[in-house]
N, C-alpha and C. Protein backbone atom coordinates (compact mmCIF):
# COMPACT_ATOMS: atom_id res chain seq x y z
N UNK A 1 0.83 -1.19 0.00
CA UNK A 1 0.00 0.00 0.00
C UNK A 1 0.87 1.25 0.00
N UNK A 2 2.24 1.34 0.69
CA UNK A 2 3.04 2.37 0.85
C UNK A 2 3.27 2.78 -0.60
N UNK A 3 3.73 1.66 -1.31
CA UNK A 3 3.82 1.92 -2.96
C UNK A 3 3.19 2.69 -3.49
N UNK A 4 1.80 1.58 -3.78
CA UNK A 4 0.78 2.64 -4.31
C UNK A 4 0.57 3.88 -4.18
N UNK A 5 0.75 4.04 -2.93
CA UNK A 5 0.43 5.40 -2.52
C UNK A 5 1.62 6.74 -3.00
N UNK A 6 3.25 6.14 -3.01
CA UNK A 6 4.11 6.68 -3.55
C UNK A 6 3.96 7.19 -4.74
N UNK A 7 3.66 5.81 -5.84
CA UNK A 7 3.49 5.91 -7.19
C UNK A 7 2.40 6.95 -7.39
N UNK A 8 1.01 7.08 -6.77
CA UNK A 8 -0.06 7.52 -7.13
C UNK A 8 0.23 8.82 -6.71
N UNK A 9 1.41 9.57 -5.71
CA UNK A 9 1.62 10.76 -5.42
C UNK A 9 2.39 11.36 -6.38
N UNK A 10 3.57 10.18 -6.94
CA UNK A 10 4.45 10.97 -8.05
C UNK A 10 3.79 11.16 -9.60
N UNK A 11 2.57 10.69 -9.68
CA UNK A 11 1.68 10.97 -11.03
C UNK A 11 1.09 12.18 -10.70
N UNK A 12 0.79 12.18 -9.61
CA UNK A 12 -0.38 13.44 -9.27
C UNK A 12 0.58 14.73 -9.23
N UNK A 13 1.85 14.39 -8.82
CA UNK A 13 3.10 15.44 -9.33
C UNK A 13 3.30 15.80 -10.37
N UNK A 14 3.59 14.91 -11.57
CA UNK A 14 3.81 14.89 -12.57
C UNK A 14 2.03 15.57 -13.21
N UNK A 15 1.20 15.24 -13.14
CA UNK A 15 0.48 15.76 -13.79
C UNK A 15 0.15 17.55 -13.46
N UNK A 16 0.63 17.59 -11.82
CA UNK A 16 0.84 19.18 -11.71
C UNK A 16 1.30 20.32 -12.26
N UNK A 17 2.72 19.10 -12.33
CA UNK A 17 4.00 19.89 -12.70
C UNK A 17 3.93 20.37 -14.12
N UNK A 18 3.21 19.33 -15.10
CA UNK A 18 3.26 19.17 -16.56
C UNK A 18 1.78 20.46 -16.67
N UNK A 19 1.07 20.65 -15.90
CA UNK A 19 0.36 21.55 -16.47
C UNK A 19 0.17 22.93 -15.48
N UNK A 20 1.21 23.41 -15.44
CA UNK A 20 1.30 24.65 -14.60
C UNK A 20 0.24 25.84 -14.83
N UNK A 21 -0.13 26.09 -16.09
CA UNK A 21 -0.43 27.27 -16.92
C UNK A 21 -1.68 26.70 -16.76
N UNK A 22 -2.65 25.34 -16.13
CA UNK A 22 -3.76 25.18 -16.27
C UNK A 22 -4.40 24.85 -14.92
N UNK A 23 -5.73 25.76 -14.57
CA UNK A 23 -5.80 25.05 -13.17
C UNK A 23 -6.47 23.78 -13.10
N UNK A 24 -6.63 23.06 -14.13
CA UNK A 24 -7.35 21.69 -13.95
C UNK A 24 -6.10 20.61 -15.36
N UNK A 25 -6.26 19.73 -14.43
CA UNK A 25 -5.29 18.58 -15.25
C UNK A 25 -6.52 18.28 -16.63
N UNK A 26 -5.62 17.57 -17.89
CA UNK A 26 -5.91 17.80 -19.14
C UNK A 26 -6.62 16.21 -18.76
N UNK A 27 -7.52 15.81 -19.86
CA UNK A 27 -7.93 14.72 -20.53
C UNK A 27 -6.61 13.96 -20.31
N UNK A 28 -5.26 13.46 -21.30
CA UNK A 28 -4.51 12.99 -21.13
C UNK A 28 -3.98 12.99 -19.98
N UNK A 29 -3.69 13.71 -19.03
CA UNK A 29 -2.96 13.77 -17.88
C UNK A 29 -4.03 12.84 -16.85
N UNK A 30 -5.37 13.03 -16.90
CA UNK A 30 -6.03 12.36 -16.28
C UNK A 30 -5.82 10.93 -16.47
N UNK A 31 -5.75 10.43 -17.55
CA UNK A 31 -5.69 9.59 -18.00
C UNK A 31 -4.48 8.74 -17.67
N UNK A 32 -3.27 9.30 -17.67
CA UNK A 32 -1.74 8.87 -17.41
C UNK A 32 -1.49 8.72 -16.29
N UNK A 33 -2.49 9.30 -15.37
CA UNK A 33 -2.56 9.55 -13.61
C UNK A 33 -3.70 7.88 -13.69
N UNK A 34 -4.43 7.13 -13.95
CA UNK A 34 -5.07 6.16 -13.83
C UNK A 34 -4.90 5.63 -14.51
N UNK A 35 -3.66 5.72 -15.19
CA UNK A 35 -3.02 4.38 -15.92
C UNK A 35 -1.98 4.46 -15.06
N UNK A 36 -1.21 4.73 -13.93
CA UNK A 36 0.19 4.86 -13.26
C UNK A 36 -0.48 4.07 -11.82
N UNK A 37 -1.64 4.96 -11.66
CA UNK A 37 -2.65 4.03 -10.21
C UNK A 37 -2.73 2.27 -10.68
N UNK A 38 -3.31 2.06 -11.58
CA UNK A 38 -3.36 0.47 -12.43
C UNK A 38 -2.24 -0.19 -12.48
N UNK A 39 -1.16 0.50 -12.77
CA UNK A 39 0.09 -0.45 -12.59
C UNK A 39 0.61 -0.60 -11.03
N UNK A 40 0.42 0.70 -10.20
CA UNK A 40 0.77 0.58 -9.03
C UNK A 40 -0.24 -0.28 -8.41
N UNK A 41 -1.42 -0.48 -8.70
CA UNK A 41 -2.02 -1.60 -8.13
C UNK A 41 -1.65 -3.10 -8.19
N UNK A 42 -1.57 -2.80 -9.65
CA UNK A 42 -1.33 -4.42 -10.05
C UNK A 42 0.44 -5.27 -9.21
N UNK A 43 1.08 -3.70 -9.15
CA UNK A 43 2.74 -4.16 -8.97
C UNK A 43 2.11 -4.19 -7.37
N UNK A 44 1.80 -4.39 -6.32
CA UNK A 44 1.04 -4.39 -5.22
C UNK A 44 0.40 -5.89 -4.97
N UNK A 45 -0.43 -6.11 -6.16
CA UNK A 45 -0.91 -7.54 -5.97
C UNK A 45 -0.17 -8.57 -6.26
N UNK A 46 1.15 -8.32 -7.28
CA UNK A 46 2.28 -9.14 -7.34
C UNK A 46 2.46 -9.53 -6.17
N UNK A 47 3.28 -8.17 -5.31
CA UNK A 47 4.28 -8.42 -4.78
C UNK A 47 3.38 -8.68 -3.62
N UNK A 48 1.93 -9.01 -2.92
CA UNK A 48 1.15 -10.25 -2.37
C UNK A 48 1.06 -11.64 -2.58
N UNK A 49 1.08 -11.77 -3.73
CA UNK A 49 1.20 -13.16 -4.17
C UNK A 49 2.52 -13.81 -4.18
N UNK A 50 3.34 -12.74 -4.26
CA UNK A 50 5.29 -13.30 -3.80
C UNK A 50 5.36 -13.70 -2.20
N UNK A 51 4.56 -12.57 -1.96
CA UNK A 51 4.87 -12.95 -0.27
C UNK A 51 4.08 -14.08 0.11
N UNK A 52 2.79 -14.53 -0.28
CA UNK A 52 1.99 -15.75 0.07
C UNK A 52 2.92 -16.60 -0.90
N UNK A 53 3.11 -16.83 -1.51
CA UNK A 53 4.00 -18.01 -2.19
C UNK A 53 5.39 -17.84 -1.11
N UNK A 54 5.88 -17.29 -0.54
CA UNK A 54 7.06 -17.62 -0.43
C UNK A 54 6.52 -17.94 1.24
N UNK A 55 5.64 -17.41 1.80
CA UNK A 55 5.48 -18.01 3.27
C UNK A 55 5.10 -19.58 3.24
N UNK A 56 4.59 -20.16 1.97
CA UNK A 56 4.27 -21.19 1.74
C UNK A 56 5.59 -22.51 1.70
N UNK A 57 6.56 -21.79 0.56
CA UNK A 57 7.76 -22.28 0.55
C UNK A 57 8.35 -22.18 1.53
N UNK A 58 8.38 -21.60 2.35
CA UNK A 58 9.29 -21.41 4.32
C UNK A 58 8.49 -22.34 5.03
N UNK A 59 7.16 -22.93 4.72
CA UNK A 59 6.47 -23.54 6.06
C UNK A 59 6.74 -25.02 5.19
N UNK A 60 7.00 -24.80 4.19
CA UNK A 60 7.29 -26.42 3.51
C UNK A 60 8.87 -26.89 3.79
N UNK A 61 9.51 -26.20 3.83
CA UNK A 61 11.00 -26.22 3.59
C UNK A 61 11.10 -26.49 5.57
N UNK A 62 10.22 -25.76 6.56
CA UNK A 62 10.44 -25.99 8.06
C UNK A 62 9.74 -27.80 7.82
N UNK A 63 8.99 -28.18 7.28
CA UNK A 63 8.26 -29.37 7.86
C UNK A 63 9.48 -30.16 6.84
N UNK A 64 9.85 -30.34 5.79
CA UNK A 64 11.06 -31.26 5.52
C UNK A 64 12.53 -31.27 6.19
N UNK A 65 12.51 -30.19 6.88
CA UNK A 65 13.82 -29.75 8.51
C UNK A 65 13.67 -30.40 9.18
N UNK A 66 12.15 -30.47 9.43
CA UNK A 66 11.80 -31.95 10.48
C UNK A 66 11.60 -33.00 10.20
N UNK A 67 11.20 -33.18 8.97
CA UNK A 67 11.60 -34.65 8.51
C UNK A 67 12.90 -35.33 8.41
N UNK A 68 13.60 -34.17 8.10
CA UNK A 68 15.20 -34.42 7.82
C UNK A 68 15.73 -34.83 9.32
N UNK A 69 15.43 -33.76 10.48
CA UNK A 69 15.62 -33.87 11.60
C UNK A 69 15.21 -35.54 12.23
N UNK A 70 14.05 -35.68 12.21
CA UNK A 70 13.55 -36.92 12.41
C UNK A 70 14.72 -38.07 12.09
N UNK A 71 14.76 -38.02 11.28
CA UNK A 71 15.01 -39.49 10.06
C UNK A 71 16.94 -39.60 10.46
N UNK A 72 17.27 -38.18 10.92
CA UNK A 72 19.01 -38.08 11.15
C UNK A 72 18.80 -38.89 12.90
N UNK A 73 17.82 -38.58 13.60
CA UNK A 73 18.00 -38.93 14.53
C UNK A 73 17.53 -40.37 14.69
N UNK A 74 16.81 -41.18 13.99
CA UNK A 74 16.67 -42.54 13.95
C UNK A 74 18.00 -42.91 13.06
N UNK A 75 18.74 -42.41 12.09
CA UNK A 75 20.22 -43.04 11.83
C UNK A 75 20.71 -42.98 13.35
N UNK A 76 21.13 -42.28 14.01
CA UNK A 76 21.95 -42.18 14.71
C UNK A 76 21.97 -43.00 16.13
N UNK A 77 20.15 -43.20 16.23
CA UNK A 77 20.18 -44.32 17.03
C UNK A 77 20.56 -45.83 16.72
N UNK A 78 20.20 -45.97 15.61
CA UNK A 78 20.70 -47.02 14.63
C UNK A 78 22.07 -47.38 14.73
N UNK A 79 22.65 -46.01 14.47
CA UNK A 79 24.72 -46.19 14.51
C UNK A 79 24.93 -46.88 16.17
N UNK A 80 24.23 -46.28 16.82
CA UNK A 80 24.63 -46.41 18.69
C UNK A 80 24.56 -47.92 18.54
N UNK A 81 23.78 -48.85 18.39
CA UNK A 81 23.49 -49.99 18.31
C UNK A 81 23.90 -51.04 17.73
């Protein structure tokens, strides 16, 4: 959300900045300002779906630690014997 909110401030800049001489932003500028919001959304829902995929891969990768864990400690009782 911090993003979005970055991105959607530096359009609303840019569309200021680009029309000084007008007190209302143009057709196009409107337009370039909610096409910059759309990508900052979308780059937002990526980088949700990175983070749920990768908490997924960390809770898979902890339960084969313990499998691994497991299985080292039945060798080792094995070796004692």
């Amino acid at each position: 959300m911090k993003r979005l909110k970055k991105v959607a401030g530096c359009g609303l800049l840019l569309v200021l900045l680009s029309g000084c001489c007008t007190p209302m932003a143009s057709r196009s500028q409107l337009q370039m300002l909610e096409e910059t919001r759309k990508v900052a959304e979308s780059a937002e829902a990526d980088l949700a779906a990175c983070k749920q995929h990768r908490a997924e891969l960390e809770r898979q990768l902890a339960q084969k630690k313990q499998v691994l864990a497991e299985w080292q400690n039945i060798l080792s009782q094995c070796n004692r014997s």
